[in-house]
C-alpha atoms as a PDB file:
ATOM      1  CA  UNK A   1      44.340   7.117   9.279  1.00  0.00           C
ATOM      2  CA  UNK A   2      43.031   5.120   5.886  1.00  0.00           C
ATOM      3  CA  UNK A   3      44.206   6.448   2.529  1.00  0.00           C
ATOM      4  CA  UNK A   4      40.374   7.380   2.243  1.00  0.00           C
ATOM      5  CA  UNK A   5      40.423   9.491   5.084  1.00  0.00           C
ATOM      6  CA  UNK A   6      43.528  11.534   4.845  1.00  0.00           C
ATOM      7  CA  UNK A   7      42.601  12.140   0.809  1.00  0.00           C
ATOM      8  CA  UNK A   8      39.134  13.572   2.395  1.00  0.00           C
ATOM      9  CA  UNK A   9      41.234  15.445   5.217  1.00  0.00           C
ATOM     10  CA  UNK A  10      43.723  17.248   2.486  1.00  0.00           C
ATOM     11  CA  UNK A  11      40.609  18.135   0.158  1.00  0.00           C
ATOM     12  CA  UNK A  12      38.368  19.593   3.157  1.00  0.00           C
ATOM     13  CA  UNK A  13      42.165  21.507   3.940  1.00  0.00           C
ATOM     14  CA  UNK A  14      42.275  22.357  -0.013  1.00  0.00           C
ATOM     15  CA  UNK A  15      38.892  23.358  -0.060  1.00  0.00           C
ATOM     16  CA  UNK A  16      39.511  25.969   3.497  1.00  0.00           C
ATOM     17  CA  UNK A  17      42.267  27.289   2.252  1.00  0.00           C
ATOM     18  CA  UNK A  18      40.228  28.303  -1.332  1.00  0.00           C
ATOM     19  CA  UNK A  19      37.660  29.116   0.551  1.00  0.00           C
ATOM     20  CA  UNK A  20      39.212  31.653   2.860  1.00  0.00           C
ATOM     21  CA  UNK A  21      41.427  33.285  -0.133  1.00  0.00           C
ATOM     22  CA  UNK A  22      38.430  33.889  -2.072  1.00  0.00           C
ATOM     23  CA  UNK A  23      36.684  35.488   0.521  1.00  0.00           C
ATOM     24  CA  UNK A  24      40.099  37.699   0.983  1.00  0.00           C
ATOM     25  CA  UNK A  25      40.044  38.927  -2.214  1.00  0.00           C
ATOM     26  CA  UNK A  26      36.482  39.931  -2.128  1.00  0.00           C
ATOM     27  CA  UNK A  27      36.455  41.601   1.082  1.00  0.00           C
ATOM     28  CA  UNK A  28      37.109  45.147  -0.296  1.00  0.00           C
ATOM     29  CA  UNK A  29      34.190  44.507  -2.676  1.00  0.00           C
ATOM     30  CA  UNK A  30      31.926  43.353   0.354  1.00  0.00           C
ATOM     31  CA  UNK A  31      32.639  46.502   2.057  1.00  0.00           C
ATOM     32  CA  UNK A  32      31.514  48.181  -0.980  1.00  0.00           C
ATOM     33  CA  UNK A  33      28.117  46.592  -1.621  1.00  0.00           C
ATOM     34  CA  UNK A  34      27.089  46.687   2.040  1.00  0.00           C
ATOM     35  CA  UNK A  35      27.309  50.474   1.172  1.00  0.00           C
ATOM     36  CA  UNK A  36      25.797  50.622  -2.154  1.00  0.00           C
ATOM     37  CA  UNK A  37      22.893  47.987  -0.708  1.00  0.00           C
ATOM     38  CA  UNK A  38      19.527  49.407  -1.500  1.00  0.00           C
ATOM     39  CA  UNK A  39      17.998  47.397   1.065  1.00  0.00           C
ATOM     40  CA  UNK A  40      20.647  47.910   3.765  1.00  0.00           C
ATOM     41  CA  UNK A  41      23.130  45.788   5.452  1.00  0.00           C
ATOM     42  CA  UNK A  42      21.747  44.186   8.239  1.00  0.00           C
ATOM     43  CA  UNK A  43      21.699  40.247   9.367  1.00  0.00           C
ATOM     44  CA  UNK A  44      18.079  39.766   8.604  1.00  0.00           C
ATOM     45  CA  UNK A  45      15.785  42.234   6.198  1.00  0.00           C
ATOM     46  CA  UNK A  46      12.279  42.746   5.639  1.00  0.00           C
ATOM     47  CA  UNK A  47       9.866  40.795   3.487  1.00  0.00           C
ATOM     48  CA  UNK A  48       8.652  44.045   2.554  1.00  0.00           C
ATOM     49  CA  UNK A  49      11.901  45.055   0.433  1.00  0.00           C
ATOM     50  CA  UNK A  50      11.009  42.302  -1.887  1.00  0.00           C
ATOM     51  CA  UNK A  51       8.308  42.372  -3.871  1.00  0.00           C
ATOM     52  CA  UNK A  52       7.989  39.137  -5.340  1.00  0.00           C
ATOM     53  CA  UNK A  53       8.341  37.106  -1.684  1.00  0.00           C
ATOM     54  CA  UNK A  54       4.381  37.573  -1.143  1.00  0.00           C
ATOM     55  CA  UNK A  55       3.643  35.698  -4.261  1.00  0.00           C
ATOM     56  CA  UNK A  56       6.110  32.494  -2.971  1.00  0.00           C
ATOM     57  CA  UNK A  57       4.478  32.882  -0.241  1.00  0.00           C
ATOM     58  CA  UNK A  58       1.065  32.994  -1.365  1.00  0.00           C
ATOM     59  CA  UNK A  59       2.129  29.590  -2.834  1.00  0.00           C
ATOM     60  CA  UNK A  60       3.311  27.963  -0.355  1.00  0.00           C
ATOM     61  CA  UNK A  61       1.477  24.798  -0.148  1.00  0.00           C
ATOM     62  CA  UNK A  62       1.719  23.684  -4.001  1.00  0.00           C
ATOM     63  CA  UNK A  63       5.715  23.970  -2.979  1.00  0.00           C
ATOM     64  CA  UNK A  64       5.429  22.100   0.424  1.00  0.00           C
ATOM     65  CA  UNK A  65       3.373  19.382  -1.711  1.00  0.00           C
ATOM     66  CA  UNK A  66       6.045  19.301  -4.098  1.00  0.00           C
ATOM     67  CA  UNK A  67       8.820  18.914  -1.083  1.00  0.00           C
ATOM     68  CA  UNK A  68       6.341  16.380   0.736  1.00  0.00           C
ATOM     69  CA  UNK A  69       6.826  13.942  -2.320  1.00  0.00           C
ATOM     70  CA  UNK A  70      10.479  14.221  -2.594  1.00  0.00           C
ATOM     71  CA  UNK A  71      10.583  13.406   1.049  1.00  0.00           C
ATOM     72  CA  UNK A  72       8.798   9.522   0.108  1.00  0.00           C
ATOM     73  CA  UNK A  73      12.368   9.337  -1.033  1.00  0.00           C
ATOM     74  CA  UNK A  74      14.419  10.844   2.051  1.00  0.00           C
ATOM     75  CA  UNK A  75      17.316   8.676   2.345  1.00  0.00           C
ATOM     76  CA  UNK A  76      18.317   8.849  -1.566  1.00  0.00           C
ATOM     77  CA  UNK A  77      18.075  12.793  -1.734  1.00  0.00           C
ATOM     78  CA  UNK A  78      21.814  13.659  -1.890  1.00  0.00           C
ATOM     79  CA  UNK A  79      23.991  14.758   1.187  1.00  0.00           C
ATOM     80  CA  UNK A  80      24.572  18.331   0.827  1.00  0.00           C
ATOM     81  CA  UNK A  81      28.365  18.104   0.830  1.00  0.00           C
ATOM     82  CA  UNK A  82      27.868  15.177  -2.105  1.00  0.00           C
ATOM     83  CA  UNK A  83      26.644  18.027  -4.078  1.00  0.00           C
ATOM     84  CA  UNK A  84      28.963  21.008  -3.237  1.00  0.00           C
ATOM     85  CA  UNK A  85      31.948  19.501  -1.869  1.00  0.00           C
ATOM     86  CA  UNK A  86      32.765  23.237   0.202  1.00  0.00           C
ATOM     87  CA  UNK A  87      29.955  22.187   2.598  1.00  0.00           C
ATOM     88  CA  UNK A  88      31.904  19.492   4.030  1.00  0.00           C
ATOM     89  CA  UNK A  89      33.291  22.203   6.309  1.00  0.00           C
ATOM     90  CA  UNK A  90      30.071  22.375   8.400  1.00  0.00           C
ATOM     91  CA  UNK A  91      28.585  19.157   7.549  1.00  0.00           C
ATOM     92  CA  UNK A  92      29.795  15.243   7.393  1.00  0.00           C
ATOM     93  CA  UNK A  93      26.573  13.511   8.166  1.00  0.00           C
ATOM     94  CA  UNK A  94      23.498  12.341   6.295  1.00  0.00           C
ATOM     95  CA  UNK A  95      21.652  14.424   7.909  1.00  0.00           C
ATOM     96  CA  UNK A  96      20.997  17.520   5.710  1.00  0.00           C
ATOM     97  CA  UNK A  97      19.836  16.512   2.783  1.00  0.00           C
ATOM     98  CA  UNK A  98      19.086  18.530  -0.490  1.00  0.00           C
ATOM     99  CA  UNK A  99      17.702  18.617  -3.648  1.00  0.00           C
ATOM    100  CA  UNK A 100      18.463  21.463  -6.330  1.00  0.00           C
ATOM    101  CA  UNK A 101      16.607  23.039  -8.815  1.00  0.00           C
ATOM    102  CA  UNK A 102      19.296  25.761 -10.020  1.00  0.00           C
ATOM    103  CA  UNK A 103      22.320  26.625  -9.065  1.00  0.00           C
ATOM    104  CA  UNK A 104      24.147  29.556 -10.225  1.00  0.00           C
ATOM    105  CA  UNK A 105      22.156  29.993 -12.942  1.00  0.00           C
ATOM    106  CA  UNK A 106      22.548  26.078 -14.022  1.00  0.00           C
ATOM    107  CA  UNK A 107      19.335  24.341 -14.095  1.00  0.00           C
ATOM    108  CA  UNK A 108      19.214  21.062 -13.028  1.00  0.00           C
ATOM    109  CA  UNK A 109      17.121  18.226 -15.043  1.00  0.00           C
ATOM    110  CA  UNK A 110      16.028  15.925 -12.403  1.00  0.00           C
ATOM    111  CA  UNK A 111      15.087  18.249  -9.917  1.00  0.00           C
ATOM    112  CA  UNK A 112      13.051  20.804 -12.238  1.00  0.00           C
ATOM    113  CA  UNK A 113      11.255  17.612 -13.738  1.00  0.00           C
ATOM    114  CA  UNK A 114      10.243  16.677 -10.015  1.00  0.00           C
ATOM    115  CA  UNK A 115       9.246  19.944  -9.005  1.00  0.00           C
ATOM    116  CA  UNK A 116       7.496  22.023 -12.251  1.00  0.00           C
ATOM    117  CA  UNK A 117       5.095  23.988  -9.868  1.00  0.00           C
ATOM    118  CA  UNK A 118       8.267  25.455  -8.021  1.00  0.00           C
ATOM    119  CA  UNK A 119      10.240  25.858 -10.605  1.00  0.00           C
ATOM    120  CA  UNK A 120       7.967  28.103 -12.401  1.00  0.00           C
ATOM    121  CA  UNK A 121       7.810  29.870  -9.278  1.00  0.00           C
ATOM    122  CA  UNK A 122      11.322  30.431  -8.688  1.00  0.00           C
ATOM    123  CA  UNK A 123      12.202  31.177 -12.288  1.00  0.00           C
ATOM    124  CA  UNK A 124      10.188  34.414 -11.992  1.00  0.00           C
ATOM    125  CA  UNK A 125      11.781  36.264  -8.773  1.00  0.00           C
ATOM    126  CA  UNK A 126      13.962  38.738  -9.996  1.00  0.00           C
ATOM    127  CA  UNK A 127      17.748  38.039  -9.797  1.00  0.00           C
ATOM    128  CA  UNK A 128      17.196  34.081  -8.630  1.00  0.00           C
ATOM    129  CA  UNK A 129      20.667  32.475  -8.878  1.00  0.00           C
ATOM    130  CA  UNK A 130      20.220  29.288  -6.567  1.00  0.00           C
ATOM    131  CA  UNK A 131      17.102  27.656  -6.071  1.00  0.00           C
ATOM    132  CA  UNK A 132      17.123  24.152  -3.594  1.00  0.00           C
ATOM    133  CA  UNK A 133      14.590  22.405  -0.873  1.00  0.00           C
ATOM    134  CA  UNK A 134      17.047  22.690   2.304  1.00  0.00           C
ATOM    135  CA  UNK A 135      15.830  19.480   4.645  1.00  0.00           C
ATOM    136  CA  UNK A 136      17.686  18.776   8.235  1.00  0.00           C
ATOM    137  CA  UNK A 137      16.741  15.973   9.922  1.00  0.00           C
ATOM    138  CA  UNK A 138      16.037  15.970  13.999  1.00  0.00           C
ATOM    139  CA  UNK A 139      19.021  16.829  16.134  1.00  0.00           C
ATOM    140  CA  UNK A 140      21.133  18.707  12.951  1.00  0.00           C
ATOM    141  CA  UNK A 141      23.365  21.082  14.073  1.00  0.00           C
ATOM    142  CA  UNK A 142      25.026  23.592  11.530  1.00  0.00           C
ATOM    143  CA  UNK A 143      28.115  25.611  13.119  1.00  0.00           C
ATOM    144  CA  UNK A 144      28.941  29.184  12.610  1.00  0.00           C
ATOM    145  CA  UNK A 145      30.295  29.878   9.034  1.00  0.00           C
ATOM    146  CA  UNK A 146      29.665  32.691   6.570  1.00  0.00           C
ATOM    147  CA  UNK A 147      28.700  32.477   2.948  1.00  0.00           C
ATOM    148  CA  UNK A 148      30.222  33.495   0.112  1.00  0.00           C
ATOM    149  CA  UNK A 149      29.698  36.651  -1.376  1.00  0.00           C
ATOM    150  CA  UNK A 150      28.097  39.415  -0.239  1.00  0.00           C
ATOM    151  CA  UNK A 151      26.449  40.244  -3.499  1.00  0.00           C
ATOM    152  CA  UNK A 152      23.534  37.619  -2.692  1.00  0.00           C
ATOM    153  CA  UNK A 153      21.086  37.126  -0.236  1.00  0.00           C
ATOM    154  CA  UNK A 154      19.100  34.412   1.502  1.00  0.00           C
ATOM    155  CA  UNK A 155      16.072  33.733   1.351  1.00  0.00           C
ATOM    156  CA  UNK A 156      14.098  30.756   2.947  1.00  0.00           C
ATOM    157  CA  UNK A 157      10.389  29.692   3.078  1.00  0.00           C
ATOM    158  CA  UNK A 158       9.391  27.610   5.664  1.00  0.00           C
ATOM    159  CA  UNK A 159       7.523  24.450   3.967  1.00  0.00           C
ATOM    160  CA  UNK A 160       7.590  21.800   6.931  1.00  0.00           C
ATOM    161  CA  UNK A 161       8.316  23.166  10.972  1.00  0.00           C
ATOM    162  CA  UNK A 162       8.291  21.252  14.262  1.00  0.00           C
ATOM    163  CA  UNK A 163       5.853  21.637  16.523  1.00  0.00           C
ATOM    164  CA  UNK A 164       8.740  23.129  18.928  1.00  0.00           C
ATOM    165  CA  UNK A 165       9.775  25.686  16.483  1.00  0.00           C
ATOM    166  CA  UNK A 166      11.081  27.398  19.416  1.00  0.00           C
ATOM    167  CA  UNK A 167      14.146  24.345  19.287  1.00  0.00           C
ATOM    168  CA  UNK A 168      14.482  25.175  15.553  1.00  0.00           C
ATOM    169  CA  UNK A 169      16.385  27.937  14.549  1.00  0.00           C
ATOM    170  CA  UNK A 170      18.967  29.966  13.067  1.00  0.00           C
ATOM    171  CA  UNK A 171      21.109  32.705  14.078  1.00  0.00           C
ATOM    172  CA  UNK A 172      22.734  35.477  11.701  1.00  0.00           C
ATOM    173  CA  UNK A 173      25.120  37.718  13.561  1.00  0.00           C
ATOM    174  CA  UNK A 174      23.281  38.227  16.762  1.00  0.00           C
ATOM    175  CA  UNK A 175      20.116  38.105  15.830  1.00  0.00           C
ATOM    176  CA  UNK A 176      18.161  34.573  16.395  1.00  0.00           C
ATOM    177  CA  UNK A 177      14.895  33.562  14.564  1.00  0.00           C
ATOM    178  CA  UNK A 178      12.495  30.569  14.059  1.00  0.00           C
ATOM    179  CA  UNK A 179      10.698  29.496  10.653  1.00  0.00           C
ATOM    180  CA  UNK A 180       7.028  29.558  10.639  1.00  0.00           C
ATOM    181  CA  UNK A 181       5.222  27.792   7.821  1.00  0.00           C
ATOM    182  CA  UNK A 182       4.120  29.505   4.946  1.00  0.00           C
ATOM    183  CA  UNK A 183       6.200  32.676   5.801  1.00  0.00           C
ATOM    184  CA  UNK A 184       9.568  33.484   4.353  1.00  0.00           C
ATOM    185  CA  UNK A 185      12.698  35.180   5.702  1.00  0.00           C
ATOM    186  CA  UNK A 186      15.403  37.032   3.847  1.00  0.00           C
ATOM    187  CA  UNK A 187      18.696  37.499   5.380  1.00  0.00           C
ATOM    188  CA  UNK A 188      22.460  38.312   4.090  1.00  0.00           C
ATOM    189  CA  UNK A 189      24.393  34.656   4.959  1.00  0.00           C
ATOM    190  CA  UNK A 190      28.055  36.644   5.043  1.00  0.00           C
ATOM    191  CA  UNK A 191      27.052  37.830   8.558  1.00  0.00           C
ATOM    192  CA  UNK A 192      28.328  34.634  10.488  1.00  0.00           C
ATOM    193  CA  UNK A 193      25.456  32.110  10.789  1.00  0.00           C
ATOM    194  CA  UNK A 194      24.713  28.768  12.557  1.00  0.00           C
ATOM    195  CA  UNK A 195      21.930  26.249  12.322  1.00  0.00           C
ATOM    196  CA  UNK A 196      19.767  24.285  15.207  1.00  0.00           C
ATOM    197  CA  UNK A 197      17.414  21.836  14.598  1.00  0.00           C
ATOM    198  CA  UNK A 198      17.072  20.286  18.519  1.00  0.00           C
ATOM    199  CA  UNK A 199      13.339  18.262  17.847  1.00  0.00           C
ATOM    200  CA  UNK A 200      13.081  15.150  17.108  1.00  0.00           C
ATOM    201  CA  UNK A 201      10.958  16.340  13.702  1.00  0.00           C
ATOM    202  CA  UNK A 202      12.255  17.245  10.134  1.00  0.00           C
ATOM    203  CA  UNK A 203      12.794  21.222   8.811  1.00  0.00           C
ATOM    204  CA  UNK A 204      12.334  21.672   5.262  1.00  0.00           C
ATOM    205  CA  UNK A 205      12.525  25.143   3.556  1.00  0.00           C
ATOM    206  CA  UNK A 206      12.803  26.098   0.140  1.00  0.00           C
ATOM    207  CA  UNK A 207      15.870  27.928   0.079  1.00  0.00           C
ATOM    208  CA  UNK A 208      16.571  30.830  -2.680  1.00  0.00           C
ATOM    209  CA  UNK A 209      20.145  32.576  -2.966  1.00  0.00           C
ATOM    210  CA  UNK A 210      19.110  36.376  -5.242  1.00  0.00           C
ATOM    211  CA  UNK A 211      20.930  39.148  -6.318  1.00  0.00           C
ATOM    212  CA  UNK A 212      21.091  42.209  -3.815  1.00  0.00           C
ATOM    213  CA  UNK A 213      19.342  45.178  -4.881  1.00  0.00           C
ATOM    214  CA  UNK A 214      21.774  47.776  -6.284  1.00  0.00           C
ATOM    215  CA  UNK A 215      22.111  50.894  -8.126  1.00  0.00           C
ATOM    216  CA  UNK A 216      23.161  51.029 -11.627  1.00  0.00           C
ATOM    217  CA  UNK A 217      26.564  50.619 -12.565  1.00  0.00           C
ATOM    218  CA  UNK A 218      27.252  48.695  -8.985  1.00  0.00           C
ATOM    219  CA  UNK A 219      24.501  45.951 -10.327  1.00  0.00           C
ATOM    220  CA  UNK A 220      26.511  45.102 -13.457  1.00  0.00           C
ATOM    221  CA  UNK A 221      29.312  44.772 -11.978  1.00  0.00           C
ATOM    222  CA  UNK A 222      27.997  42.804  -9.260  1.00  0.00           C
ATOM    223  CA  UNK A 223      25.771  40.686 -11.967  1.00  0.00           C
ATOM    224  CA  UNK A 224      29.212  40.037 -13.416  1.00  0.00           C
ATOM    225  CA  UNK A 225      30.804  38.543 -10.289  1.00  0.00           C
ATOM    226  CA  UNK A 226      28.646  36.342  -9.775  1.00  0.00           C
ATOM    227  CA  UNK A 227      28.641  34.756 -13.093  1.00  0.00           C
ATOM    228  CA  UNK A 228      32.368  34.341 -12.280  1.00  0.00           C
ATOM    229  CA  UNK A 229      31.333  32.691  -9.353  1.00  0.00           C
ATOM    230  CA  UNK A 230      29.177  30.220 -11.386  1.00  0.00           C
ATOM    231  CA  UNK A 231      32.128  29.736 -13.427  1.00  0.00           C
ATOM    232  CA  UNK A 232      34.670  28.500 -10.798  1.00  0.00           C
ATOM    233  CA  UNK A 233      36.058  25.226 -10.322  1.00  0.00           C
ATOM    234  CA  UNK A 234      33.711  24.323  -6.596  1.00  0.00           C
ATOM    235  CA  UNK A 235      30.492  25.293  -9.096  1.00  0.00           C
ATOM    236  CA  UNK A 236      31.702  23.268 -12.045  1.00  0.00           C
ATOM    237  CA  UNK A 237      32.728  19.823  -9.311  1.00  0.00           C
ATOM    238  CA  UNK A 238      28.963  20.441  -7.735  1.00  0.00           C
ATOM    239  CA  UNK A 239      27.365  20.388 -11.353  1.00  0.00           C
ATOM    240  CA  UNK A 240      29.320  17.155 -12.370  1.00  0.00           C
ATOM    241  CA  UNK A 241      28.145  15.757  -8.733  1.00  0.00           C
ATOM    242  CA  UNK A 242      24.675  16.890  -9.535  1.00  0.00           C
ATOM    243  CA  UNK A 243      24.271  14.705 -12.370  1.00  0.00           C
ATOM    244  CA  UNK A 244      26.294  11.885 -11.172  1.00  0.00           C
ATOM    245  CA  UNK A 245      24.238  12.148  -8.694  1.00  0.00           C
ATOM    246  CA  UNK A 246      20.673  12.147 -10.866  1.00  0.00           C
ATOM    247  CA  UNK A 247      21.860   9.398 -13.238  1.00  0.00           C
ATOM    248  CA  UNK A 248      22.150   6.906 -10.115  1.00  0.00           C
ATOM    249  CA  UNK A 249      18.626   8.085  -8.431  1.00  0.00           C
ATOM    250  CA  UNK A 250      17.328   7.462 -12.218  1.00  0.00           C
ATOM    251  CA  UNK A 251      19.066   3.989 -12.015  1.00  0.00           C
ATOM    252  CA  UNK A 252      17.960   2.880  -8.878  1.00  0.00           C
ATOM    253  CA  UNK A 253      14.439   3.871 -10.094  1.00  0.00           C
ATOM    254  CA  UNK A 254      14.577   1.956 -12.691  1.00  0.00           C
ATOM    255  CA  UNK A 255      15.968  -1.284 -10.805  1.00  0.00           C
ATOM    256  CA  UNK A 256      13.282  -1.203  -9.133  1.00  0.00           C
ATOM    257  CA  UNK A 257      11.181  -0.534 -11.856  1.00  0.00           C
ATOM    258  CA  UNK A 258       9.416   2.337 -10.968  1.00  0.00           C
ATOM    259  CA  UNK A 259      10.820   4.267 -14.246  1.00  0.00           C
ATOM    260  CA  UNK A 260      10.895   2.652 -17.722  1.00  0.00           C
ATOM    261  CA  UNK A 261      14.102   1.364 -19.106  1.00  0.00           C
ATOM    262  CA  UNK A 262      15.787   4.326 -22.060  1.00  0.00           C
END
């Protein structure tokens, strides 16, 4: 084992072991909001819950257009883990790439400069706290993991399917499901999930994290969590790798001198 390998080994153990005592001391307060849910607690809920997914939906091409020209640019979109270092648990390859335009409230420069259409968009659903295109390449396989905090919920709008969208899907809890383009799906990513993408084509979804519905005082409090969240050390590494991240893409750009110099 290189030096480089075992460092990588003891931060993926670092990062488990964070992880998994995080999600320990939050349990009690999962068990509460899954009561206190005003849209339930189930693996996947309905579109209908949420009023604002039928206007990202009925905008769903300006934001595939807007993913279609990041994608000219595949291979220098970051590596998810290269972002948010936590993912390396489920994911070591280049094969899932992403590109962010918030994320826990931070707001990214690069990415909301690519993408104004979207952005406006995703600035105005209610409670948006992460905002990202989500693109795995043919043959991706995500194992079973959990997200974490049960205070949020998924949401994902299919921008670019295979044909065989029967080989490309996702599983939460038991329940297994297939993206169709132009449609979303919202579901709650603490029930254990997992991730297929068995084509030979590339998935791309615009992928949304939002505060659950709650009632009054339970939505403060909840609000207030997850700004804690935003606050902790894996948010504050994945901001700095965000914009290490931006200032090479800008330099490479301008190498090559598709972007002017200063």
């Amino acid at each position: 084992m290189t030096a480089g390998t075992s460092d990588r080994t003891l931060r993926r153990r670092a990062v488990a072991l964070s992880v998994a005592a995080g999600e320990r001391a939050l349990a009690p307060v999962e068990r509460f909001v899954g009561k206190r849910s005003l849209v339930g607690d189930t693996p996947f809920l309905a579109n209908e819950l949420f009023d604002w997914v039928a206007e990202i939906d009925s905008h769903w091409l300006e934001i595939r257009a807007e993913a279609q020209r990041l994608l000219v640019d595949h291979d220098a979109l970051p590596n998810f883990q290269d972002i948010s270092s936590d993912q390396a648990e489920i994911t070591d390859d280049d094969r899932w790439k992403t590109l962010f335009l918030y994320g826990y409230g931070f707001k990214t420069e690069l990415g909301t400069e690519l993408c104004p259409h979207t952005t406006r968009l995703v600035e105005a659903v209610p409670g948006m706290v992460t905002a990202m295109f989500s693109i795995l390449s043919p043959g991706k396989h995500i194992p079973a993991h959990r997200g974490p905090y049960k205070g949020l919920l998924r949401h994902h709008l299919g921008l670019i399917v295979p044909t065989d969208k029967e080989a490309c899907r996702i599983r939460v809890g038991e329940e297994i499901r297939h993206w169709e383009e132009g449609r979303s799906m919202v579901f709650d990513d603490t029930f254990e999930h997992e991730v297929w993408n068995d084509t030979d084509e590339l998935r791309a979804v615009l992928f949304l994290d939002v505060m659950r519905p709650l009632p009054q005082p339970d939505a403060a409090i909840n609000s207030l969590i997850v700004k804690a969240i935003g606050h902790s050390p894996f948010i504050w590494e994945a901001r700095r790798n965000q914009r290490a991240w931006e200032q090479s893409f800008i330099e490479r750009k301008r190498q090559a001198g598709l972007v002017a110099a200063g």
